[in-house]
N, C-alpha and C. Protein backbone atom coordinates (compact mmCIF):
# COMPACT_ATOMS: atom_id res chain seq x y z
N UNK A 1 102.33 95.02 101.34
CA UNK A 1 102.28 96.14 100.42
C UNK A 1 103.28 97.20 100.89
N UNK A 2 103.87 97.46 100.38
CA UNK A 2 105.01 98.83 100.22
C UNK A 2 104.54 100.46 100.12
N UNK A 3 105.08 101.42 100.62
CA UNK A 3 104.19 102.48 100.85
C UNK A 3 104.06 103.25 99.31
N UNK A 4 102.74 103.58 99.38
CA UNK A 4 102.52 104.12 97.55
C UNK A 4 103.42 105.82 97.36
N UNK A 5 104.17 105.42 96.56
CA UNK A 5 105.37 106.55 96.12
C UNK A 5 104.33 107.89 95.61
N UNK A 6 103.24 107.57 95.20
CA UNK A 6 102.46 108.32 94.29
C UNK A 6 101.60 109.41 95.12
N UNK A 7 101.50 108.81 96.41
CA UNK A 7 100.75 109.47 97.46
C UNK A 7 101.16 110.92 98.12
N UNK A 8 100.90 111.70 98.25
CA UNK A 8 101.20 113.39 98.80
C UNK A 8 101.54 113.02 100.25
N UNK A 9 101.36 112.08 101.13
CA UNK A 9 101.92 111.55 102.44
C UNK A 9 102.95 111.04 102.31
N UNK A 10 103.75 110.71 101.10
CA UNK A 10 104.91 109.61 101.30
C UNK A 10 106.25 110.75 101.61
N UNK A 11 106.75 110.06 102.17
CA UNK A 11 107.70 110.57 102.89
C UNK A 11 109.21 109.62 102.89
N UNK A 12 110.09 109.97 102.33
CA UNK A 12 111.72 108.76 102.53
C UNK A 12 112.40 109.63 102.87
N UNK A 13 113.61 109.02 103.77
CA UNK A 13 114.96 109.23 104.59
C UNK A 13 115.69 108.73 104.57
N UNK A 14 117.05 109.08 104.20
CA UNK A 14 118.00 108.02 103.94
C UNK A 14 118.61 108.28 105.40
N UNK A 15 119.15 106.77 105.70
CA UNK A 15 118.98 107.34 107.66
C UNK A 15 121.03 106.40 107.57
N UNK A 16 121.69 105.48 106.33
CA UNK A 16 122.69 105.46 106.30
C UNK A 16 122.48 104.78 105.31
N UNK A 17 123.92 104.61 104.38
CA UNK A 17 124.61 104.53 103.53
C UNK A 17 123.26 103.28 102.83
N UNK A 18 122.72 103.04 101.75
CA UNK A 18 122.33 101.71 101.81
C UNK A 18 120.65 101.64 102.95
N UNK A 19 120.24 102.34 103.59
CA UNK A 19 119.02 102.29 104.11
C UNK A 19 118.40 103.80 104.26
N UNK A 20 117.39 103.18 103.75
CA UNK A 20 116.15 104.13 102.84
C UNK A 20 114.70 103.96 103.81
N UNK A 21 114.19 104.97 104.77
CA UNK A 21 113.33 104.36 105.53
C UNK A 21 111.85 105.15 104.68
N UNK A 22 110.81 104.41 104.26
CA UNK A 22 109.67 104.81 103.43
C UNK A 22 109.05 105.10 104.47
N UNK A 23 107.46 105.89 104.45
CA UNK A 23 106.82 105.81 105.41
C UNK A 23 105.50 106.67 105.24
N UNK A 24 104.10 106.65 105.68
CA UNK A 24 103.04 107.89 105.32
C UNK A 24 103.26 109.04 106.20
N UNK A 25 103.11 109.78 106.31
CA UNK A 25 103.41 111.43 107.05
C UNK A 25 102.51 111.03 108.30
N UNK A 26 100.91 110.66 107.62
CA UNK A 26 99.95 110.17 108.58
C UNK A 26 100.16 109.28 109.66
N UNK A 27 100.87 108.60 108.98
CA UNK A 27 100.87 107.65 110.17
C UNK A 27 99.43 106.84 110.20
N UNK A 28 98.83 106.47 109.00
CA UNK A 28 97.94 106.15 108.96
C UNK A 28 97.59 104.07 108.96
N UNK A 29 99.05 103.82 108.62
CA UNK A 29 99.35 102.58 108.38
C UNK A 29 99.42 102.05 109.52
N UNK A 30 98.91 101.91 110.59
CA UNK A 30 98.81 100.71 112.04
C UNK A 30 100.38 100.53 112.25
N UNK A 31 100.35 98.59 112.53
CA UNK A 31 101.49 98.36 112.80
C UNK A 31 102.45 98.10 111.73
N UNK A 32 102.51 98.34 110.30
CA UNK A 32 103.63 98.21 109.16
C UNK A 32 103.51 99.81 109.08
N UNK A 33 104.10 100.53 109.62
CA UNK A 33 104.24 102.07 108.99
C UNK A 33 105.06 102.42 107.75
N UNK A 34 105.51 101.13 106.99
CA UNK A 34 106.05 101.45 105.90
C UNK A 34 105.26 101.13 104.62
N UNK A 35 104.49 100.47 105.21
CA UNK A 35 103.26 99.67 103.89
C UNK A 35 101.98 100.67 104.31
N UNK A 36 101.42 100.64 102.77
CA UNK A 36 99.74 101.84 102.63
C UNK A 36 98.86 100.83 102.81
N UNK A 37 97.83 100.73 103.75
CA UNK A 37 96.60 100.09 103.29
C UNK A 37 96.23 100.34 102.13
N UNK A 38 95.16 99.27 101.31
CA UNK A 38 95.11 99.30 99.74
C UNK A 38 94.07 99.87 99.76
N UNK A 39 93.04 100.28 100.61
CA UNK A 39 91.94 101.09 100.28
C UNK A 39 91.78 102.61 101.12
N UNK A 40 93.10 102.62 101.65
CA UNK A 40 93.45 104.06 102.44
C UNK A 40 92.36 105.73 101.82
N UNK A 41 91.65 105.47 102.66
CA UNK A 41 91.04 106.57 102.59
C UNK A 41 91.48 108.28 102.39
N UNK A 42 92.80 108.01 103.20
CA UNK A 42 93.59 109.31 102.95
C UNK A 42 94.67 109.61 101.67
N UNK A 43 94.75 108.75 100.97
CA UNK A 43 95.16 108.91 99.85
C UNK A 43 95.08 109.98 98.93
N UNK A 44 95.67 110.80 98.20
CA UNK A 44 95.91 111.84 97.78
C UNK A 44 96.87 111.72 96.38
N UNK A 45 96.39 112.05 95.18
CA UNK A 45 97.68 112.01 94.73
C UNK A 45 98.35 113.13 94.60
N UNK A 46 100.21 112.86 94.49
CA UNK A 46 100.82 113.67 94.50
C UNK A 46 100.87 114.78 93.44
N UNK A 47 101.18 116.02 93.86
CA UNK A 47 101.11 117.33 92.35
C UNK A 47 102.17 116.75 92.29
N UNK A 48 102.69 116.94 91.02
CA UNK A 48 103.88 117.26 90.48
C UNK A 48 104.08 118.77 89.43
N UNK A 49 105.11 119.52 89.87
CA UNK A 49 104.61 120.74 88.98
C UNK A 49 106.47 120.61 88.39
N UNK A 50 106.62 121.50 87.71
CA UNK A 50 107.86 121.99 86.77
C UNK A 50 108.07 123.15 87.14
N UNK A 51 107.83 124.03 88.36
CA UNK A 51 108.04 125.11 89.18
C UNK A 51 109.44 125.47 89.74
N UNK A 52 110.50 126.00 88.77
CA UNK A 52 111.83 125.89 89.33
C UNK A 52 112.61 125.24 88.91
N UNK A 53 112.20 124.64 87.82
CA UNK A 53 113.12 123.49 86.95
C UNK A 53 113.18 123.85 85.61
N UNK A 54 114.73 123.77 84.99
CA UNK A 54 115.25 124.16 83.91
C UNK A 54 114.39 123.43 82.97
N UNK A 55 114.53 124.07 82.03
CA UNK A 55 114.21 122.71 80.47
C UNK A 55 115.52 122.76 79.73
N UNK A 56 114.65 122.47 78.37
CA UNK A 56 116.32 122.31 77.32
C UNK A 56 116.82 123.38 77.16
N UNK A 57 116.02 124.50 77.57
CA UNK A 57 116.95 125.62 77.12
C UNK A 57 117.29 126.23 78.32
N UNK A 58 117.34 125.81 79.58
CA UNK A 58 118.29 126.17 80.48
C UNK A 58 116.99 126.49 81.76
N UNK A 59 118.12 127.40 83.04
CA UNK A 59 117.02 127.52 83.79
C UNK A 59 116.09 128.68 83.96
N UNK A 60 115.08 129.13 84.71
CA UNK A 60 114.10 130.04 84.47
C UNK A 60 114.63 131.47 84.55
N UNK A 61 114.46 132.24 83.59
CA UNK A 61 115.47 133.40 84.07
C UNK A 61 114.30 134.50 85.33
């Protein structure tokens, strides 16, 4: 399993050209620190807000 994008722990780094290292903040994943356990207790989902971001009619004055 691959680390869940959706989660408030996920965390990526692009560390060179072409490599992308995923990973939980927690550190909750044992020995694959890039894969989520599927019943991860610390799971969280991520906010997403529109705080600072333009729309169609431009950005926030």
């Amino acid at each position: 399993m691959s680390a869940r994008t959706e989660c408030r722990h996920y965390a990526s780094r692009t560390i060179a050209p072409q490599e992308i290292v995923q990973r939980c903040r927690l550190d909750v994943a044992g020995s694959v620190p890039f894969a989520c356990p599927a019943d991860c207790v610390f799971f969280e989902p991520r906010s997403i807000s529109d705080a600072g971001w333009g729309g169609p009619s431009g950005p926030p004055a």
